[in-house]
C-alpha atoms as a PDB file:
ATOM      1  CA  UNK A   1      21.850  29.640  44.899  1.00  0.00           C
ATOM      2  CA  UNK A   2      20.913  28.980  48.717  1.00  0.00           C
ATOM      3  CA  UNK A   3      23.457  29.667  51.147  1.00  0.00           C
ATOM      4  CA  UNK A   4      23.644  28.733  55.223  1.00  0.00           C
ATOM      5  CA  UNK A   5      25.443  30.638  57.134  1.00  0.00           C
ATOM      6  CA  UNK A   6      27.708  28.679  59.902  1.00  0.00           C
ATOM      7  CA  UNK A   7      29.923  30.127  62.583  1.00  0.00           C
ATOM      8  CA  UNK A   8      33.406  29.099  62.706  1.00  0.00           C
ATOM      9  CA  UNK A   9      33.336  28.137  66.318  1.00  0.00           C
ATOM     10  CA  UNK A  10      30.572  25.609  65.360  1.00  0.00           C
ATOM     11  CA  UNK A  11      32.340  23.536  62.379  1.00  0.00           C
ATOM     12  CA  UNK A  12      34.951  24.987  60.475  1.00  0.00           C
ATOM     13  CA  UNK A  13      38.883  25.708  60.495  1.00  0.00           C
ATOM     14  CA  UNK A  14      39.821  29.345  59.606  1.00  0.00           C
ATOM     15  CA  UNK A  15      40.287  29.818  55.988  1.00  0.00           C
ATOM     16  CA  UNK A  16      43.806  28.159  54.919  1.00  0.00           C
ATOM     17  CA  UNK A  17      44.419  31.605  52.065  1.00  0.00           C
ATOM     18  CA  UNK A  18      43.012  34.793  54.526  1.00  0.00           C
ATOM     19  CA  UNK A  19      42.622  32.998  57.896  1.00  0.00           C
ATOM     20  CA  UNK A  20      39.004  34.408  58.129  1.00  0.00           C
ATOM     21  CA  UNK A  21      36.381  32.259  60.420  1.00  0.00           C
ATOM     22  CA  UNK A  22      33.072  32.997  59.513  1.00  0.00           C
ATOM     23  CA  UNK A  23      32.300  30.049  56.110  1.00  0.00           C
ATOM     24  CA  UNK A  24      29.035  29.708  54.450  1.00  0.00           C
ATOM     25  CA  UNK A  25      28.067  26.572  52.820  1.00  0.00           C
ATOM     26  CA  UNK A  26      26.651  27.132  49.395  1.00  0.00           C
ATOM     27  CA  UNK A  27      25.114  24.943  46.313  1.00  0.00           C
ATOM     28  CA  UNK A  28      27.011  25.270  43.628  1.00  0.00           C
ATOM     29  CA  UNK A  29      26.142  23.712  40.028  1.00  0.00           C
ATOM     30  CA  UNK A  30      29.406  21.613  38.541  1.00  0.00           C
ATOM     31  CA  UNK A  31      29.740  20.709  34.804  1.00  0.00           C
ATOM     32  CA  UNK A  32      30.592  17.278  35.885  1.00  0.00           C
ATOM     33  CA  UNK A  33      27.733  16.624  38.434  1.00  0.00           C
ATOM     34  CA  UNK A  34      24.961  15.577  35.505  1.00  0.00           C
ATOM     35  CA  UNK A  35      23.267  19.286  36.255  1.00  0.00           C
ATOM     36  CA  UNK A  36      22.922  18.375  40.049  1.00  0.00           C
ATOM     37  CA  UNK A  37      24.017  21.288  42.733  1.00  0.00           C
ATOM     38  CA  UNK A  38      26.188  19.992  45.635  1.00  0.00           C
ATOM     39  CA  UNK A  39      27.412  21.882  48.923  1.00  0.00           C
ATOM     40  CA  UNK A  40      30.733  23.486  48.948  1.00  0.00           C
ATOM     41  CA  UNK A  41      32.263  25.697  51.880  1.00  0.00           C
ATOM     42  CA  UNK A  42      32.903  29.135  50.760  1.00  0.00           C
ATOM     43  CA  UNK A  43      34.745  31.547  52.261  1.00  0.00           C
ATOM     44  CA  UNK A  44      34.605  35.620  51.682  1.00  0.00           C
ATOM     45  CA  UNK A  45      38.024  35.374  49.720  1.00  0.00           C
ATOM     46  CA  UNK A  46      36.966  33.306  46.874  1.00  0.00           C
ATOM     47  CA  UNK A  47      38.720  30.022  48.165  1.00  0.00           C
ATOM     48  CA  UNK A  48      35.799  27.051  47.890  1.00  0.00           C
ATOM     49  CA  UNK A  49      36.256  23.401  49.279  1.00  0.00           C
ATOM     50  CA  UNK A  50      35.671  20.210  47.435  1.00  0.00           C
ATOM     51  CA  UNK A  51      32.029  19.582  46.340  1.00  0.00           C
ATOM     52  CA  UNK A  52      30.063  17.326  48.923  1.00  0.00           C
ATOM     53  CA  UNK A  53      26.779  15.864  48.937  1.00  0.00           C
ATOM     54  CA  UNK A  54      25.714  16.775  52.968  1.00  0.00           C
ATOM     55  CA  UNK A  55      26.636  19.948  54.701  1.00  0.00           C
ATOM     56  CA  UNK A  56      29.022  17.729  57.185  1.00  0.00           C
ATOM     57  CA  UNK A  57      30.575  15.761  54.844  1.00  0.00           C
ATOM     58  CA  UNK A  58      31.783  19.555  53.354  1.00  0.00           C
ATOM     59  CA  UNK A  59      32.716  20.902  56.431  1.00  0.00           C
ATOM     60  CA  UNK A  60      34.487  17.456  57.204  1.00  0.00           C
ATOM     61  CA  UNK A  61      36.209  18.302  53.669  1.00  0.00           C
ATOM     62  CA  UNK A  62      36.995  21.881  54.244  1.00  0.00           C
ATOM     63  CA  UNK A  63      38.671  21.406  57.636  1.00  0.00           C
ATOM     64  CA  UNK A  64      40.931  18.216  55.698  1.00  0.00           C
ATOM     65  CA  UNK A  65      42.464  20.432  53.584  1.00  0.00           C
ATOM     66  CA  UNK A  66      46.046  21.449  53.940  1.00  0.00           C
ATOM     67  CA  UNK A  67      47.348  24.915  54.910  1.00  0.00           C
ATOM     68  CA  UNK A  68      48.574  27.590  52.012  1.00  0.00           C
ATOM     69  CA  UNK A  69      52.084  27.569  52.748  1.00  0.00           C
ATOM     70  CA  UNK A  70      53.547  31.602  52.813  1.00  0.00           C
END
């Protein structure tokens, strides 16, 4: 598994569950994806966006998500 590491500041919202900034974008390998890795945000905490096939069409994906209400 490759990761990139990518500052908050640059692209992402803080983390919706822990509120932490610093996201890495990783490849991840999905049942349904015909054995083909695509890019998903992950954060520290466990939470993971939606799969994505470009690194800004995850972050786009991450930041659309909706806060974890408390």
């Amino acid at each position: 598994m490759n990761s990139k590491k990518i500052e908050h500041k640059d692209y992402f919202l803080p983390c919706p569950f822990c509120g932490d900034s610093e996201m890495e974008i990783v490849e991840s390998l999905f049942e349904d994806s015909n054995d083909c890795y695509e890019l998903v945000v992950y954060c520290a905490c466990g939470a993971q966006g939606p799969a994505a096939k470009t690194e800004d069409e995850a972050a786009l994906k991450w930041n659309s998500r909706l806060k974890a209400k408390k």
